[in-house]
Protein backbone atom coordinates (compact mmCIF):
# COMPACT_ATOMS: atom_id res chain seq x y z
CA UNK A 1 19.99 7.78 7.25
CA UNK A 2 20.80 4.03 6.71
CA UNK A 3 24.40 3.64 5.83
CA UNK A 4 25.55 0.59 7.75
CA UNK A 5 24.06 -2.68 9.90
CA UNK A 6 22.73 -2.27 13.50
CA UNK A 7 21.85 -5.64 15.20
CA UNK A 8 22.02 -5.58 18.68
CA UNK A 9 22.11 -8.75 20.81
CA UNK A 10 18.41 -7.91 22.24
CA UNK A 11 17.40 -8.30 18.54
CA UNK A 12 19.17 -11.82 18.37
CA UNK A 13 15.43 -13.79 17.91
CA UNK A 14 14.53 -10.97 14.94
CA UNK A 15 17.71 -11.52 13.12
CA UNK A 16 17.35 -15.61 13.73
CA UNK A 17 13.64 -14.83 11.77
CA UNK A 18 14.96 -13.33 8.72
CA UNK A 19 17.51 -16.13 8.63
CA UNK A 20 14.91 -19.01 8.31
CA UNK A 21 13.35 -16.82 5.48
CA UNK A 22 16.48 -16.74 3.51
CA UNK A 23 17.68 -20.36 4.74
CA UNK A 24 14.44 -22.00 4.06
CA UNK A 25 13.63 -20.41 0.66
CA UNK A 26 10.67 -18.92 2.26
CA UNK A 27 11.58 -15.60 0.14
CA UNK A 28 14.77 -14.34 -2.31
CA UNK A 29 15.84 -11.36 0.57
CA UNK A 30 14.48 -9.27 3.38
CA UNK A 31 15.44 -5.62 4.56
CA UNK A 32 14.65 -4.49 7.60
CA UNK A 33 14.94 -1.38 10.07
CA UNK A 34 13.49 -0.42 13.34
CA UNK A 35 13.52 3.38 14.09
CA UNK A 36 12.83 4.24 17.57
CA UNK A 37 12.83 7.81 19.03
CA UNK A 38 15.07 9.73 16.75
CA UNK A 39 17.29 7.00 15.98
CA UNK A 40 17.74 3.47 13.78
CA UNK A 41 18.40 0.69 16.37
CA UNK A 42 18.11 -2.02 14.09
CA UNK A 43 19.06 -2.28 10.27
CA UNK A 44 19.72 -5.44 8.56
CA UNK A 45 19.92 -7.29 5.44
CA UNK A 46 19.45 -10.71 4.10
CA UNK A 47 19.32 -13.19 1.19
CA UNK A 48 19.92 -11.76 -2.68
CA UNK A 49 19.34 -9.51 -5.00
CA UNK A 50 19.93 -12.17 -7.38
CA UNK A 51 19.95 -15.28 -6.09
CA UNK A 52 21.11 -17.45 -9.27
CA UNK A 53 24.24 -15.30 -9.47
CA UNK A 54 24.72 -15.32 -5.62
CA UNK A 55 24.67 -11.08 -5.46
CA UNK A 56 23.33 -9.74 -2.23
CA UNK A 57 20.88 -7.80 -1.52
CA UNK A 58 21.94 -4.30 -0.52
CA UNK A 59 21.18 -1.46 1.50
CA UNK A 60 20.30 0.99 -1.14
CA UNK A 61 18.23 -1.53 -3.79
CA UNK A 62 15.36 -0.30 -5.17
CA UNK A 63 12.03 -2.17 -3.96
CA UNK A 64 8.84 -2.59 -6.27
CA UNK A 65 6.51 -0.77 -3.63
CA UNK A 66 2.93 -1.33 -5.01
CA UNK A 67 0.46 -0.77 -2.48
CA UNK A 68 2.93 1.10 -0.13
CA UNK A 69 2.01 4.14 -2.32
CA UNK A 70 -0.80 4.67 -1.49
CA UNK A 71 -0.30 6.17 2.03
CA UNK A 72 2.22 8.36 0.33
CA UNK A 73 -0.68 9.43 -2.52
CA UNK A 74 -2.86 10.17 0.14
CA UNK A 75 -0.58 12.51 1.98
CA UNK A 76 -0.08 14.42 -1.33
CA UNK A 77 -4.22 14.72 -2.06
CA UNK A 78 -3.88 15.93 1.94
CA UNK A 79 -1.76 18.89 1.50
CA UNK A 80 -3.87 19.60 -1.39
CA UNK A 81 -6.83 19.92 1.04
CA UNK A 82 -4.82 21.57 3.03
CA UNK A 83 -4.55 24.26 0.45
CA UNK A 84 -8.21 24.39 0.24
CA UNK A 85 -8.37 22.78 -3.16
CA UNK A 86 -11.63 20.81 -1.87
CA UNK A 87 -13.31 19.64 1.32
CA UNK A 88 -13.11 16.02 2.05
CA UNK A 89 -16.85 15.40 1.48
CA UNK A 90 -16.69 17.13 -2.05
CA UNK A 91 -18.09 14.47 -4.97
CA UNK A 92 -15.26 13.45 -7.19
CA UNK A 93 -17.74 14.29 -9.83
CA UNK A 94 -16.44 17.92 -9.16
CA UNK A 95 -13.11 17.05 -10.71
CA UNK A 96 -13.81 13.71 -12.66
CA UNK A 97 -17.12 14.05 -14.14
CA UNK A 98 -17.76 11.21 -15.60
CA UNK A 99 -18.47 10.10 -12.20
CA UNK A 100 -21.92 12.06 -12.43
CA UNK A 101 -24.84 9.77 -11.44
CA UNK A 102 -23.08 6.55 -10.88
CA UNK A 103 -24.90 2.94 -10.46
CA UNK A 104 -24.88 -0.18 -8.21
CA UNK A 105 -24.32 -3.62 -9.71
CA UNK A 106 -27.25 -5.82 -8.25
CA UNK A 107 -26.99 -8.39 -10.39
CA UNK A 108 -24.86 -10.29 -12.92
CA UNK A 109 -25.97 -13.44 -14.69
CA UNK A 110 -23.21 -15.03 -15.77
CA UNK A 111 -24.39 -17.25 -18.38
CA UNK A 112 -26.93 -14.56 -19.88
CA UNK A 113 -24.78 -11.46 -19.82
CA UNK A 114 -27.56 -9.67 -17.92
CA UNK A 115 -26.99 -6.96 -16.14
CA UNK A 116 -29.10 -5.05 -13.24
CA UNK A 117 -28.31 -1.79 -12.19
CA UNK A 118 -29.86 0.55 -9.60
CA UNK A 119 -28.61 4.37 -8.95
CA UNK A 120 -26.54 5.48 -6.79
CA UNK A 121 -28.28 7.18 -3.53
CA UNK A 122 -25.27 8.87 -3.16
CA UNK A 123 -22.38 10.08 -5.40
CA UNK A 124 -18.21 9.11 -4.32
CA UNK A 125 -16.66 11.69 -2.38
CA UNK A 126 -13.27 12.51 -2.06
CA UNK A 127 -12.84 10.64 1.58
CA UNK A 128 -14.47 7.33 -0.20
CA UNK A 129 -11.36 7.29 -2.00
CA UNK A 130 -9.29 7.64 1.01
CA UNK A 131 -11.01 5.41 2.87
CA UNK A 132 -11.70 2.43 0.07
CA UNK A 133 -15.45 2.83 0.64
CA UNK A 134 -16.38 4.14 -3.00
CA UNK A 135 -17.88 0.72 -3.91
CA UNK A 136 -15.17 0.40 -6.60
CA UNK A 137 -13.06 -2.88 -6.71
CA UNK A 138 -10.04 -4.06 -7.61
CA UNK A 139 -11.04 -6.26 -10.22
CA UNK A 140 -8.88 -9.43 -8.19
CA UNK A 141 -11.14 -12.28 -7.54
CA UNK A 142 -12.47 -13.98 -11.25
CA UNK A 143 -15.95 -14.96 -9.33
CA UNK A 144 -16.80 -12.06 -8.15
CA UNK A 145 -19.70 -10.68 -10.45
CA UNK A 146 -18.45 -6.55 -10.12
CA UNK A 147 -14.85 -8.45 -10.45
CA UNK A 148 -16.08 -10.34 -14.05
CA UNK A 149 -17.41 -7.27 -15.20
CA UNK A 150 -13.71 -5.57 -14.80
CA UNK A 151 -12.05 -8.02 -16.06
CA UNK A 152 -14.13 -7.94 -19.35
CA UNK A 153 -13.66 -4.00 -19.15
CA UNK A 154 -10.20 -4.51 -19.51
CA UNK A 155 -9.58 -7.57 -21.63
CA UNK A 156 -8.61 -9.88 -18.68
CA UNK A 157 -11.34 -12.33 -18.55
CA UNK A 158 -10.73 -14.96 -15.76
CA UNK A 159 -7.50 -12.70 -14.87
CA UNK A 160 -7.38 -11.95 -11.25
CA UNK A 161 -4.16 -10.01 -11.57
CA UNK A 162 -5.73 -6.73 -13.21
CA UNK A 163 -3.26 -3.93 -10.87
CA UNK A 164 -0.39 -5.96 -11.86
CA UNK A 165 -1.05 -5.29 -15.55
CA UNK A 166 -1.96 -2.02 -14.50
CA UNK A 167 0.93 -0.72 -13.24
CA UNK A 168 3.84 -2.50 -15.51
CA UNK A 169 2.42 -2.48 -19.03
CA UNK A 170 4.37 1.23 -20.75
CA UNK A 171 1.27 0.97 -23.21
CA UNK A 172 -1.32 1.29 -20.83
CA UNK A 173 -4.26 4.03 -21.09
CA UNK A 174 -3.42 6.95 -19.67
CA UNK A 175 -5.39 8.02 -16.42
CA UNK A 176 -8.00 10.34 -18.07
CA UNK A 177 -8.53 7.70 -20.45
CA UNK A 178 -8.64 4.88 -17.50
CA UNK A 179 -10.59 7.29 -15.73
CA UNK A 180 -12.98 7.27 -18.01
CA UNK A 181 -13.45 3.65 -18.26
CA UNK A 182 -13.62 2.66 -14.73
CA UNK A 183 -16.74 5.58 -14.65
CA UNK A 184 -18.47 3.36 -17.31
CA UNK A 185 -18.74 0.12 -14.65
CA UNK A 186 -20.93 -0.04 -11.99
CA UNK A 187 -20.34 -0.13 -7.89
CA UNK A 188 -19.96 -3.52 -6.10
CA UNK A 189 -22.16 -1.10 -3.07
CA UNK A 190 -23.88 1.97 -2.31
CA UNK A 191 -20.49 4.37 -1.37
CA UNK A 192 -20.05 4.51 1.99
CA UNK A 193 -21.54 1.24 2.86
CA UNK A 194 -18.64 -0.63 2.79
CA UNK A 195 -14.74 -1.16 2.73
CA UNK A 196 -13.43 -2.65 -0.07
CA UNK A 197 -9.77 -2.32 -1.61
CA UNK A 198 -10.08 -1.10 -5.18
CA UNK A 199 -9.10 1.58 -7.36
CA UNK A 200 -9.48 3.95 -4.89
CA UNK A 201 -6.10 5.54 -4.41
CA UNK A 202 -5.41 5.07 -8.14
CA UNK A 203 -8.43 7.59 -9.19
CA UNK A 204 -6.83 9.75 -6.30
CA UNK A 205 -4.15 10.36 -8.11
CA UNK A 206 -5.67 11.66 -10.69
CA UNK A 207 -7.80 14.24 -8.84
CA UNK A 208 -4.51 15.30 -7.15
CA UNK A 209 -3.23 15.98 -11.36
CA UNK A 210 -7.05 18.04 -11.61
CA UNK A 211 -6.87 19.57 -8.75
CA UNK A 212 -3.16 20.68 -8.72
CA UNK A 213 -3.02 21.04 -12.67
CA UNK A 214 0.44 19.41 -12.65
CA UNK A 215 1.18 15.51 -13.35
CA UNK A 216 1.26 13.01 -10.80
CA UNK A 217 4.88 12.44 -10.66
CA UNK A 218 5.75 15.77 -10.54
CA UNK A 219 3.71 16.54 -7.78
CA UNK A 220 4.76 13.96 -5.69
CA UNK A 221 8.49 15.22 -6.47
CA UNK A 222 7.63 18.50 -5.72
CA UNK A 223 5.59 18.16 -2.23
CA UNK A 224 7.38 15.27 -0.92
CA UNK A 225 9.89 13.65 -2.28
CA UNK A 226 12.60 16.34 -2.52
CA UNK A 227 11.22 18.07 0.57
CA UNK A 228 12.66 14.87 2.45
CA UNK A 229 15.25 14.20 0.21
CA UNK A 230 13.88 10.67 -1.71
CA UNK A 231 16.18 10.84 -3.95
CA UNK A 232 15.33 7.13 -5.63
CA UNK A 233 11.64 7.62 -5.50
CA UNK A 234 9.61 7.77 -8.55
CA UNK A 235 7.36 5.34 -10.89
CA UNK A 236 10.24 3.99 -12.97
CA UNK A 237 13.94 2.96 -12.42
CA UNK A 238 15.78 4.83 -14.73
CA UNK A 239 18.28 2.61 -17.01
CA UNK A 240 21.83 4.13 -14.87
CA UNK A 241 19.95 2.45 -11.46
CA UNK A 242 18.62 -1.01 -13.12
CA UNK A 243 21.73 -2.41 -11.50
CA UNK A 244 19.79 -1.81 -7.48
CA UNK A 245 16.56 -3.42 -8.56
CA UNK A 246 16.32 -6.93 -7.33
CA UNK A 247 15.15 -10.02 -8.96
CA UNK A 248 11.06 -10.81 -7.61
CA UNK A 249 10.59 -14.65 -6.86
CA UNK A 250 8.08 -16.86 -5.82
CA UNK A 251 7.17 -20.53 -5.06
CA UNK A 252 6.22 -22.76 -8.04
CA UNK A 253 3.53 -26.05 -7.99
CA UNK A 254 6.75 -27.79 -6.37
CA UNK A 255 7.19 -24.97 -3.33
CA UNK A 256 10.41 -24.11 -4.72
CA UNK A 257 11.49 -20.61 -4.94
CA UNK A 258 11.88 -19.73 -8.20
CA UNK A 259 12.90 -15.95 -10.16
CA UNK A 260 9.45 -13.96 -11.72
CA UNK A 261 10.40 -13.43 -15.39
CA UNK A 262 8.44 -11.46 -17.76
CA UNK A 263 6.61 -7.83 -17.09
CA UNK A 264 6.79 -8.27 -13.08
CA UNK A 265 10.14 -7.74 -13.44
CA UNK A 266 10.82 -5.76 -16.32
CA UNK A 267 7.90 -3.24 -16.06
CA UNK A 268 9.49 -1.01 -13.57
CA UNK A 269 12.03 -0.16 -15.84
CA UNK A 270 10.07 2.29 -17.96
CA UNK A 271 8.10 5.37 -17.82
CA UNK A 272 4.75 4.89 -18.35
CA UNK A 273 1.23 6.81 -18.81
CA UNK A 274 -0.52 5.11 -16.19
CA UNK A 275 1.12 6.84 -13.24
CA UNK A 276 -0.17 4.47 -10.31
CA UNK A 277 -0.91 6.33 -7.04
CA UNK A 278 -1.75 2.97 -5.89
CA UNK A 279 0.68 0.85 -6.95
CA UNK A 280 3.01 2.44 -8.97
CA UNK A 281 6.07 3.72 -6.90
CA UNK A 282 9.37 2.22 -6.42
CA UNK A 283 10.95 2.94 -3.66
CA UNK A 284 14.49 2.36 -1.05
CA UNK A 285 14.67 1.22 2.32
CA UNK A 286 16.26 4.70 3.31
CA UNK A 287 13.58 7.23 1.10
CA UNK A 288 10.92 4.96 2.71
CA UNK A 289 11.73 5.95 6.42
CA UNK A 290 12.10 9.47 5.81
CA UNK A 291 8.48 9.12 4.92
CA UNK A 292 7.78 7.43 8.14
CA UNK A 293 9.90 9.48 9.87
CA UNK A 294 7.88 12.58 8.74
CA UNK A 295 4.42 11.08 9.23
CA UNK A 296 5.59 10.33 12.99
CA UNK A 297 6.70 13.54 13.53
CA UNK A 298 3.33 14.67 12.78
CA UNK A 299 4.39 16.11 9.32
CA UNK A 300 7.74 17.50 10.43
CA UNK A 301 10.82 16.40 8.89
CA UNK A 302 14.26 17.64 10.18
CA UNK A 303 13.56 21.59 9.53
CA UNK A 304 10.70 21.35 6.81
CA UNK A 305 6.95 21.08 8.17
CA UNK A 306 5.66 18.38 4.84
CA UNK A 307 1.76 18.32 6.68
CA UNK A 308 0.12 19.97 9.32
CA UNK A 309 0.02 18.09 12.90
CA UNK A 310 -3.65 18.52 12.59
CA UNK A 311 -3.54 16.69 9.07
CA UNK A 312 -1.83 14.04 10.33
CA UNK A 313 -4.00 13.19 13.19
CA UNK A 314 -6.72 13.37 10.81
CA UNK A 315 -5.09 10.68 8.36
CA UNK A 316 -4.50 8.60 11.38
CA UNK A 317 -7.66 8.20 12.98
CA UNK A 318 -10.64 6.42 11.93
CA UNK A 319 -13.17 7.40 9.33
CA UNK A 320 -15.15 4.72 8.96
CA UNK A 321 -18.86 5.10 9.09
CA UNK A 322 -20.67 5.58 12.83
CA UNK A 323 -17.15 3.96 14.16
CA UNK A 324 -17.18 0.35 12.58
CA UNK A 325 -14.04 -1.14 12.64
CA UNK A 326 -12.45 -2.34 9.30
CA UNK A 327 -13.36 -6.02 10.11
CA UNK A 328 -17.50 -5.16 10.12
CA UNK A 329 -16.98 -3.01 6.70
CA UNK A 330 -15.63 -5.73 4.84
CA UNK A 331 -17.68 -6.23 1.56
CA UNK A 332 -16.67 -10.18 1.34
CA UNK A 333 -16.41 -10.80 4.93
CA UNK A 334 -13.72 -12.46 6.33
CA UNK A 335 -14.50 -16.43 6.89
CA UNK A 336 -11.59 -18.28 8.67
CA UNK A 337 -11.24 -17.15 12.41
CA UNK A 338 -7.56 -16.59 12.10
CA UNK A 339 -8.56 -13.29 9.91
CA UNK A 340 -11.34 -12.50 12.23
CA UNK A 341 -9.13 -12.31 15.05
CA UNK A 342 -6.02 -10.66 13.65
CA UNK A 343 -8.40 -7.76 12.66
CA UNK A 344 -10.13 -7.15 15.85
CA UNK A 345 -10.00 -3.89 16.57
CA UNK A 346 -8.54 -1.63 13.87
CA UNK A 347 -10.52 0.65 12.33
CA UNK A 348 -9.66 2.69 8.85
CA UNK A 349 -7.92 6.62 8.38
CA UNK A 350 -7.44 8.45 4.81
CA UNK A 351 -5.16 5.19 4.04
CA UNK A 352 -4.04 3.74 6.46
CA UNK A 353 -5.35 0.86 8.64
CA UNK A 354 -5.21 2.19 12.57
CA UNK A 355 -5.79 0.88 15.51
CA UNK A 356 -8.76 1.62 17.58
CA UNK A 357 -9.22 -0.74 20.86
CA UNK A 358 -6.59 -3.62 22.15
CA UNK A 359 -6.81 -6.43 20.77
CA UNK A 360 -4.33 -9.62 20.43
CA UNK A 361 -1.35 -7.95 19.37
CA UNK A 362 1.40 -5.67 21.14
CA UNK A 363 1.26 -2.50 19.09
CA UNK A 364 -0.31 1.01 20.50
CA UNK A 365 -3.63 2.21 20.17
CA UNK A 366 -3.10 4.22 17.09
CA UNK A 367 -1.05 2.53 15.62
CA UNK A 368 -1.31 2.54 11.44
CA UNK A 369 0.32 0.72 8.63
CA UNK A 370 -0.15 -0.60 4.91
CA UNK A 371 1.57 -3.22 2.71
CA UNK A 372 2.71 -3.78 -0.34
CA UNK A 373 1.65 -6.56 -3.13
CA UNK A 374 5.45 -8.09 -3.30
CA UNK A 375 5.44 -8.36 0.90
CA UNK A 376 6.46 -4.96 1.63
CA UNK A 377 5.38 -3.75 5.08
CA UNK A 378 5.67 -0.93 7.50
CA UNK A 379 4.35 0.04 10.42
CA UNK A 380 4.00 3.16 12.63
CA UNK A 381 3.45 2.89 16.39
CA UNK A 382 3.30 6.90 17.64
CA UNK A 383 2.55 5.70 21.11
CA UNK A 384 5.61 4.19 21.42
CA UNK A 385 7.62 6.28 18.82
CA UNK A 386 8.68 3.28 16.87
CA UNK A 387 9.02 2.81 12.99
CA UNK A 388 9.55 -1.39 11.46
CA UNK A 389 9.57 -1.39 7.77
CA UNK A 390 10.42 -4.81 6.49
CA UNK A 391 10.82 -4.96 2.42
CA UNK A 392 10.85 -8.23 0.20
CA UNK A 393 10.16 -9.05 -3.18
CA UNK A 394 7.49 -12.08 -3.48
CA UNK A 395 4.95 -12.10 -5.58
CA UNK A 396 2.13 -14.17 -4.09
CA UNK A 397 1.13 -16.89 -6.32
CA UNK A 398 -2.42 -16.46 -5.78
CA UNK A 399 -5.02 -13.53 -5.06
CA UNK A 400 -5.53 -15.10 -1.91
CA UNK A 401 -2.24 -12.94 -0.97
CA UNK A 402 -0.65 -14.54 1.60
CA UNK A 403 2.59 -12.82 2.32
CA UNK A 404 6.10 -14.93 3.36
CA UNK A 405 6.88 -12.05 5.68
CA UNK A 406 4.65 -12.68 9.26
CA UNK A 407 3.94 -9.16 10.15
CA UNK A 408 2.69 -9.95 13.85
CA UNK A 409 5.04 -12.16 14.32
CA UNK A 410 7.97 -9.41 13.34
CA UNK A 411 6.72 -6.92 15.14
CA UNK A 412 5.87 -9.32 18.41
CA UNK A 413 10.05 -9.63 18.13
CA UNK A 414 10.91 -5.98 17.68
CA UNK A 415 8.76 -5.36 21.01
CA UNK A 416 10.47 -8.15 22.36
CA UNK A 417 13.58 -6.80 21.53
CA UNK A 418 12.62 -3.48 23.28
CA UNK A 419 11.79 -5.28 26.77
CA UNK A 420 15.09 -6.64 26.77
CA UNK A 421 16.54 -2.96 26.68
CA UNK A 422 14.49 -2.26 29.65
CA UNK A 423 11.73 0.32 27.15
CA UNK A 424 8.27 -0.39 28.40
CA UNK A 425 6.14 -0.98 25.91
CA UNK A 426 2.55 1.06 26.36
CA UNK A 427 -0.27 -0.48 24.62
């Protein structure tokens, strides 16, 4: 699909964007491309692969994904309901038993060690995965009492960078074994009673290996990736493509942008046990639209039907509890007014954030998206037929996660750029 540049004059202020970002040091390289009604009418690429040897970044480099997986992990448990291997509101417990009976963290003294726990009223089901409202976490934020006890789960005390480790590390547990672990810690919340981003989509992916009773990888291969042809799609970079992976960077004490040695970089490059349907995927610019492209097609790709309409719609729309929108879930609420205002509105689907009521920003009612940990982005606007994916590779340097790439402000430009073509916008 993507084999040269498109940059119209009407996309002049977009392009001038993804400039300062290379030009400023702001990030080491940005792709970009804007599918709208059938076709690509933007594609463009800036800044390095390897910026200390001056190679560019290229069309067909292979991007570090992370949490643009999980979209893709939920589509595969999908078709798996689809085949009436469960219902949505089926416990977990029915696959993963060790998540019989589970408890609710109500207290954690620091100091003492002391733990209180309370049961569960209810058990996880299978659409408190999708929707991050198990009560698991993530394990990110070191003062977090549920967070502390993670950390000392998985020898990381005071490390707020537990997925990272997760999903580079070749001698990580396998997911039974991880499984199995993450059963033995308690809930930050009663399931259902909140939204909080954890290791929702991760356990996912193992029910999809229980339920299907073929690995994670090869599922994925089999139900999606070669049905749309994503050819450079998998949990590893094999040694004969290490060549298209680009350097990660990020901004030291000084601000200056510097290259992420180590396992960030290196861990990608290996097959591993821990097969991350959260985070684990790499991924191209090109095998990333055909995804898009399918999901806006309401599961149809060129002749091959991936998901029912009906499946998509029901992915897309919102699952939270009586309604709520994803800002009133939040299990830490949001405390600047900046976040409380660029979340207005949006509510939650089986992994995807969608929009529910206007609000501030351009985009459709409807409209979904997720992100990625290294400032990957995409967005789907059905209303208006319109696909942006925007891929970078920046690790944030705290958990605080505050991406180079300004999502609202890219996609205020791309509708901008669509005015000027004379395409009314419908919000």
């Amino acid at each position: 699909m993507i084999n040269n540049q498109i940059s119209p004059d009407s996309f002049a202020e977009l392009t001038k964007e993804f400039q300062k970002y290379i030009e400023e040091d702001i990030t080491g390289s940005v792709l970009c491309t804007v599918y709208h009604k059938d076709r690509i009418i933007y594609c463009d690429k800036f800044g390095w692969k390897d910026k200390e040897n001056e190679i560019p970044i290229a069309f067909d480099d292979i991007f570090r994904m992370y949490s643009m997986s999980k979209p893709i992990t939920c589509s595969a448990a999908l078709i798996l309901y689809e085949e009436e291997k469960f219902e949505l509101d089926d416990p977990i417990s029915k696959f993963l038993p060790e998540f019989k009976n589970p408890q609710v963290l109500k207290s954690y003294d620091k100091k003492t060690g002391k733990v209180v726990l309370e049961d569960a009223k209810n058990e996880i089901t299978i659409k408190h995965l999708l929707t991050h409202t198990s009560g698991l976490s993530y394990g990110d934020y070191a003062k977090l009492p549920i967070d502390i006890l993670y950390g000392e789960k998985f020898g990381l005390k005071g490390n707020n960078r537990l997925r990272y480790k997760l999903n580079i590390y070749p001698e990580m547990d396998s997911l039974e074994i991880f499984s199995k672990k993450l059963a033995s810690l308690p809930l930050a919340f009663e399931p259902g009673a909140h939204w909080w981003y954890g290791f929702n989509h991760e356990l996912l992916g193992y029910l999809i290996e229980k339920a299907s009773g073929k690995k994670l990888d090869i599922f994925l291969k089999e139900k999606i990736f070669d049905k749309l042809g994503m050819s450079d799609t998998d949990f590893y970079v094999p040694k004969e493509k290490w060549d298209r992976l680009p350097k990660v960077y990020q901004k030291n004490k000084e601000k200056q942008l510097i290259e992420v040695e180590g396992a960030i970089f290196e861990g990608f490059k290996h097959k591993i046990k821990f097969l991350s349907g959260g985070g684990g995927l790499v991924s191209t610019l090109d095998d990333y639209l055909k995804f898009c492209v399918m999901m806006l097609n309401k599961g149809m790709y060129e002749d091959k039907q991936i998901i029912t309409k009906e499946t998509i719609e029901l992915m897309t729309s919102n699952h939270l509890p009586n309604n709520k929108t994803y800002l009133d879930m939040q299990y830490v609420p949001y405390q600047d007014s900046e976040s409380i205002e660029r979340n207005q509105g949006y509510g939650f689907g089986l992994g995807v954030l969608v929009k529910k009521t206007k609000n501030i920003f351009r985009n459709g009612i409807g409209w979904y998206c997720w992100a990625g940990a290294l400032s990957t982005l995409f967005d789907i606007d059905p209303k208006n037929e319109l696909i942006i994916i925007t891929l970078t590779q920046y690790c944030p340097e705290t958990s605080d996660w505050i991406f180079p790439l300004e999502r609202f402000r890219i996609n205020n430009l791309v509708y901008d750029a669509l005015e000027k073509t004379g395409i009314e916008i419908r919000e």
